[in-house]
Protein backbone atom coordinates (compact mmCIF):
# COMPACT_ATOMS: atom_id res chain seq x y z
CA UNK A 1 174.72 40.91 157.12
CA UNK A 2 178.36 41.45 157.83
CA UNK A 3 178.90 42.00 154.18
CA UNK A 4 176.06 44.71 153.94
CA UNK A 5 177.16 46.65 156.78
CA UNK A 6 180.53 46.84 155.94
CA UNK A 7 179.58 47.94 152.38
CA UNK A 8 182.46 45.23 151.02
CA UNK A 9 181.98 42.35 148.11
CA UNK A 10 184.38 39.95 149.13
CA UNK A 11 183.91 37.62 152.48
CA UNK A 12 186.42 37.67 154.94
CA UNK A 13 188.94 35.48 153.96
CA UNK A 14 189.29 33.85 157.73
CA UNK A 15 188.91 29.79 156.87
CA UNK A 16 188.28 28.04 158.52
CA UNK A 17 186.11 30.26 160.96
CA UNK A 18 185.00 28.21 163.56
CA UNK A 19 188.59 26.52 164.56
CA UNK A 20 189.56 30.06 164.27
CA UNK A 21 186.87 30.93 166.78
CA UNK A 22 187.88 28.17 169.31
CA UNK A 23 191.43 29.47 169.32
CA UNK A 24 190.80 33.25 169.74
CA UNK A 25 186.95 34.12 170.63
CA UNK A 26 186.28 34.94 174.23
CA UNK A 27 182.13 35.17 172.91
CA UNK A 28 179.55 37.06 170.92
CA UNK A 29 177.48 39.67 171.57
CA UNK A 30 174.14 39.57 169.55
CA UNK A 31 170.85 41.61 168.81
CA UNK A 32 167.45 40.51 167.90
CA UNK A 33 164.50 41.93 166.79
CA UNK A 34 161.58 40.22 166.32
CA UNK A 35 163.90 36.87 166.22
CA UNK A 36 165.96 38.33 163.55
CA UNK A 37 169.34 38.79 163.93
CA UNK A 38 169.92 42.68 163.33
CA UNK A 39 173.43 43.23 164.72
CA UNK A 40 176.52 41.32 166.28
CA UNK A 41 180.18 41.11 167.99
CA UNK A 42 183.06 39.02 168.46
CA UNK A 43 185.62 39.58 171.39
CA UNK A 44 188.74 37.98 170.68
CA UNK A 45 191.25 37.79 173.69
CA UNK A 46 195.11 37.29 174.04
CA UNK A 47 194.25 34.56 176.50
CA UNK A 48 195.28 37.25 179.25
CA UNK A 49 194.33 40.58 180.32
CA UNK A 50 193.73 42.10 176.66
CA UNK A 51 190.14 41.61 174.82
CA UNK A 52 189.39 43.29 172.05
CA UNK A 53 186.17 44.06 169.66
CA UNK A 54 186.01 42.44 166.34
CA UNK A 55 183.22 42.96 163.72
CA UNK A 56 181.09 45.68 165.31
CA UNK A 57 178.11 45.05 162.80
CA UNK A 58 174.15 46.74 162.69
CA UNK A 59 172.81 46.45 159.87
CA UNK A 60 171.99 49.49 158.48
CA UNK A 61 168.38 50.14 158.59
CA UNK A 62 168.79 49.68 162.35
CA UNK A 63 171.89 52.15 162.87
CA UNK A 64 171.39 55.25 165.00
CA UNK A 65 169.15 53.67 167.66
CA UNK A 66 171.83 52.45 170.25
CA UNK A 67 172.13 49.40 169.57
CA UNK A 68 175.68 49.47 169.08
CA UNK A 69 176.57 50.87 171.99
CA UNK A 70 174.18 48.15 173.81
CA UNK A 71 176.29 45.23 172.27
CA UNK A 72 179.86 47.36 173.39
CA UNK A 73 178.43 47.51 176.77
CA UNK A 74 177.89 44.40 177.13
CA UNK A 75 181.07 43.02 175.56
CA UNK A 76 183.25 45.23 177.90
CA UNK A 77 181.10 44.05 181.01
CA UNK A 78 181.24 40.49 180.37
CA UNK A 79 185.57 40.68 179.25
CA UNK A 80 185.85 42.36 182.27
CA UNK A 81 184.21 39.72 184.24
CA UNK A 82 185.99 37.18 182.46
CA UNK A 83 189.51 38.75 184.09
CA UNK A 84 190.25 41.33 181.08
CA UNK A 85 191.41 44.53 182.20
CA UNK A 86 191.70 46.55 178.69
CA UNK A 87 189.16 46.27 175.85
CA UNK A 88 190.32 47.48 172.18
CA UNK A 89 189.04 48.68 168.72
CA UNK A 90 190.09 49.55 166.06
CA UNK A 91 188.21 51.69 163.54
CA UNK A 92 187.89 54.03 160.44
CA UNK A 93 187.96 57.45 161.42
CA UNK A 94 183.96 57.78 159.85
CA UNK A 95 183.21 55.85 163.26
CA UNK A 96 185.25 58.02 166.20
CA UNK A 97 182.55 59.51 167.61
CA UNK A 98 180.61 56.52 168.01
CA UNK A 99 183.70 54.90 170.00
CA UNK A 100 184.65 58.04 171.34
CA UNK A 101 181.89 60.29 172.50
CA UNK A 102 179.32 57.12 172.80
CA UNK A 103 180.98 54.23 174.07
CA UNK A 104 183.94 55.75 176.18
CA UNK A 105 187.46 54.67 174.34
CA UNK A 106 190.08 56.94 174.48
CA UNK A 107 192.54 57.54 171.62
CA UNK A 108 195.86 56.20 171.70
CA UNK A 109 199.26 56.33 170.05
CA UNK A 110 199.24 52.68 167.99
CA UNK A 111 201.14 51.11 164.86
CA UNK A 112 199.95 49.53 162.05
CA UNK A 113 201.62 47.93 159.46
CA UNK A 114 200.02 46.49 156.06
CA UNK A 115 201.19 43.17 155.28
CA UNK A 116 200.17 42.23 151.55
């Protein structure tokens, strides 16, 4: 699924995933329909007061219905009661408004340097 909704051939090349999970990953968010799994999150933390949203993923036949914004919800509810007091993303500009004018980010100045 995370390949289809990100529209992207190669797997993310995070290995091994669950050690880095048990380092990093403060939970997941997750929604069903019907049992299936049609969309999911990660929040990674610092360890402090910093969360942020990995992997925002619907797949795409469910897009458009809220669900999203459901699974942001209740990622920044449950990092905030797990002592976070700031909850990031980062996106591609085709997804502003949905951070933006649906789940209530605000834009700020940031860096971001390429690496390979």
């Amino acid at each position: 699924m995370h390949d289809r909704a990100f529209r992207i051939e190669t797997p993310n090349p995070t290995d091994p995933w669950d050690k880095w999970l048990d380092r990093h990953s403060l939970g997941w968010v997750t929604a069903r329909t019907n049992g299936d799994l049609i969309g999911f999150l990660n929040v990674v933390t610092d360890g402090g007061i910093h969360a942020w949203l990995q992997d925002v993923v619907v797949e795409p036949d469910q897009q458009r219905r809220g669900i999203g914004k459901m699974m942001v919800d209740l990622a920044a509810e449950k990092s905030s009661g797990a002592g976070c007091e700031w909850l990031h993303v980062d996106f591609d500009e085709d997804v502003a408004p949905f951070y933006f004018d649906q789940c209530g980010f605000q834009s700020t100045a940031a860096g971001l340097r390429y690496l390979r």
